[in-house]
Protein backbone atom coordinates (compact mmCIF):
# COMPACT_ATOMS: atom_id res chain seq x y z
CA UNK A 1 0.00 0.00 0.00
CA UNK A 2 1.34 3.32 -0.74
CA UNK A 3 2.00 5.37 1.78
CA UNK A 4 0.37 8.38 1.37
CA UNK A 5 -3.04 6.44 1.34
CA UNK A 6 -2.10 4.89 4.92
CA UNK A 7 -3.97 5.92 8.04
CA UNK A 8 -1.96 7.28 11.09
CA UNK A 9 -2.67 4.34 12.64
CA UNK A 10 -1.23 2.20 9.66
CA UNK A 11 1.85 4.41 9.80
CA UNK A 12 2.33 4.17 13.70
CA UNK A 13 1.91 0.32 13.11
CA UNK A 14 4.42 0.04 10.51
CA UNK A 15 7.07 2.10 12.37
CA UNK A 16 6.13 -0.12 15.83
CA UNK A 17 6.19 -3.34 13.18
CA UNK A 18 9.41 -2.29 12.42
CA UNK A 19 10.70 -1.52 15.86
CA UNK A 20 9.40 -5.22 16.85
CA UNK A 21 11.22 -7.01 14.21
CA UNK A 22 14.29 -5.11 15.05
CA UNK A 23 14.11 -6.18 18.44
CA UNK A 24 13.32 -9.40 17.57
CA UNK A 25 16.88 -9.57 15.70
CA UNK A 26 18.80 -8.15 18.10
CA UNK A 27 18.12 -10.72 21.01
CA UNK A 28 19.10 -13.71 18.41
CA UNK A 29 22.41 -11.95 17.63
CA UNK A 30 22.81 -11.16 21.76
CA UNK A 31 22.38 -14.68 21.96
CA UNK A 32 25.29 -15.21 19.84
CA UNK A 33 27.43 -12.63 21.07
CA UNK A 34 27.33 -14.16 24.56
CA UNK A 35 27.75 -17.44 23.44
CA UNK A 36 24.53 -18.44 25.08
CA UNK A 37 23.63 -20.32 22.11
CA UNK A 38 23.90 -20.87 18.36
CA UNK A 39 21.52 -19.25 15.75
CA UNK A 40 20.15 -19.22 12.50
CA UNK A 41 22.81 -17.11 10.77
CA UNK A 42 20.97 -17.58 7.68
CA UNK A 43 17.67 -16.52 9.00
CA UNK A 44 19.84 -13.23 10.76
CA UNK A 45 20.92 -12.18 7.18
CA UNK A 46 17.82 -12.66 5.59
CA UNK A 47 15.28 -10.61 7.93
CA UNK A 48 18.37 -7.97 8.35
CA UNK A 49 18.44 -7.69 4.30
CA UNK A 50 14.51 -7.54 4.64
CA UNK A 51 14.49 -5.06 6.97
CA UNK A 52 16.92 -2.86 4.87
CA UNK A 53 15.32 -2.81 2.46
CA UNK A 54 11.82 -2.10 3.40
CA UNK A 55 13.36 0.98 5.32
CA UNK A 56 15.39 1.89 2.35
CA UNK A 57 12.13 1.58 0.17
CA UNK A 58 10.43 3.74 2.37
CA UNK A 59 12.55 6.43 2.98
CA UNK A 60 12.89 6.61 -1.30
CA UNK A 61 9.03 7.25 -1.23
CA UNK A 62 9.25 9.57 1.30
CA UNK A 63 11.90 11.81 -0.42
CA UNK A 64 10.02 11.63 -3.39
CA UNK A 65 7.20 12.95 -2.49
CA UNK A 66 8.14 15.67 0.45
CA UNK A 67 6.58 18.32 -2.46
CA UNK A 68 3.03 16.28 -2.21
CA UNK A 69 2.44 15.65 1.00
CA UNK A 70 1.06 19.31 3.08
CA UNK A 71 -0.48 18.39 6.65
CA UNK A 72 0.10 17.26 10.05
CA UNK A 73 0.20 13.80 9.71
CA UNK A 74 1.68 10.86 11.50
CA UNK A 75 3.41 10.27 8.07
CA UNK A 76 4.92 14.43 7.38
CA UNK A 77 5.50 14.95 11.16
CA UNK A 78 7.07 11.76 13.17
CA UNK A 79 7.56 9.29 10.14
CA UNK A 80 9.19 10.82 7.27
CA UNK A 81 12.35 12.22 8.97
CA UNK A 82 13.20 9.75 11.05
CA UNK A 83 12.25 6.57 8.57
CA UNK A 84 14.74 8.43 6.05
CA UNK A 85 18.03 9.14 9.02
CA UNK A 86 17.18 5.10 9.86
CA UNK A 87 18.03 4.38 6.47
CA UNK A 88 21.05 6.82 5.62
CA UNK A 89 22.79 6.04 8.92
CA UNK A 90 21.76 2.61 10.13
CA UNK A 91 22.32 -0.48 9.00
CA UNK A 92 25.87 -0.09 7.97
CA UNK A 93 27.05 -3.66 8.24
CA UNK A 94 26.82 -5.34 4.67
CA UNK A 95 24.04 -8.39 4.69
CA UNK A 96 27.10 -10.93 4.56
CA UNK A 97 29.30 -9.75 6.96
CA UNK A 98 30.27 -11.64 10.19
CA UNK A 99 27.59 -11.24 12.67
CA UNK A 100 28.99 -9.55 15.53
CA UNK A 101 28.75 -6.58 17.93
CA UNK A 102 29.61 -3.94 14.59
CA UNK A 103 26.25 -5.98 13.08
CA UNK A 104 23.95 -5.77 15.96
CA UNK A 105 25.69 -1.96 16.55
CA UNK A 106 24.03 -1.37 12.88
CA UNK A 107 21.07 -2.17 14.18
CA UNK A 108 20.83 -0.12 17.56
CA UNK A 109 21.28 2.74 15.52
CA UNK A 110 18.21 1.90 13.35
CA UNK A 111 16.29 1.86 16.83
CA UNK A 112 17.59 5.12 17.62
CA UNK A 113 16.38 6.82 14.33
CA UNK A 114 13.23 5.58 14.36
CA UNK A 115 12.64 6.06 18.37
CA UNK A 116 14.80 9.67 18.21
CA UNK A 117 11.42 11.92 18.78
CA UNK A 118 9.10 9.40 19.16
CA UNK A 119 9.79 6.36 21.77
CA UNK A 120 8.64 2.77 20.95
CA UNK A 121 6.39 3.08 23.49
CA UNK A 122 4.25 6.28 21.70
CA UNK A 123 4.45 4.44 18.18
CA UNK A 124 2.53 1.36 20.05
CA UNK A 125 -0.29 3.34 21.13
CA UNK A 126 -0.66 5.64 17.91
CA UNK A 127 -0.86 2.22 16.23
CA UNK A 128 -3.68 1.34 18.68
CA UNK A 129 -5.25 4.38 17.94
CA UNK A 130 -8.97 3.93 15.96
């Protein structure tokens, strides 16, 4: 669904869906990097590529249409800035590079981007929002 057509709620979700899956990621490579267990390397690269480039693809749309979009949105006000500095400074590690404490780093600065003005918390119950 395009963006612009999205609800706040939809947007709030997407962010928080985001934030989730992040999350989510980061516990399996903790996991590793305290040799509490092995993981799914494979499945680490995969949802990390994914998650790239779903952020990536948003942040495109979003600079592409900052001329369109006039209003005090979820999407103009709390999601297009910080969806685009997620994408231009996180994620740095390359999809098969070793996982380790660089990789989840890349990561941790995705969550900060996209919980810079608005914490996790906030996005959850905008998404909740009817």
């Amino acid at each position: 669904m395009e963006l612009r057509a999205m609800s706040n709620r939809e947007v709030a979700k997407r962010v928080y869906d985001y934030l989730i899956r992040i999350s989510k990621l980061k516990e399996e490579i903790s996991k590793k990097l305290n040799n509490y267990e092995k993981i799914n390397e494979d499945y680490v690269r995969s949802e990390y590529k994914s998650l790239k480039q779903s952020i990536k693809e948003d942040a495109h749309y979003m600079s592409l249409s900052r001329n369109d979009i006039e209003d005090d949105s979820v999407l103009q006000n709390q999601f297009k800035w910080v969806i685009q500095e997620a994408s231009a400074f996180g994620f740095t590690s390359a999809v098969n590079s070793k996982i380790d404490f660089n990789f989840w780093n890349s990561l941790e600065e995705v969550t900060y981007k996209l919980t810079k003005f608005t914490p996790m918390e906030e996005w959850k119950k905008l998404s909740e929002e009817s």
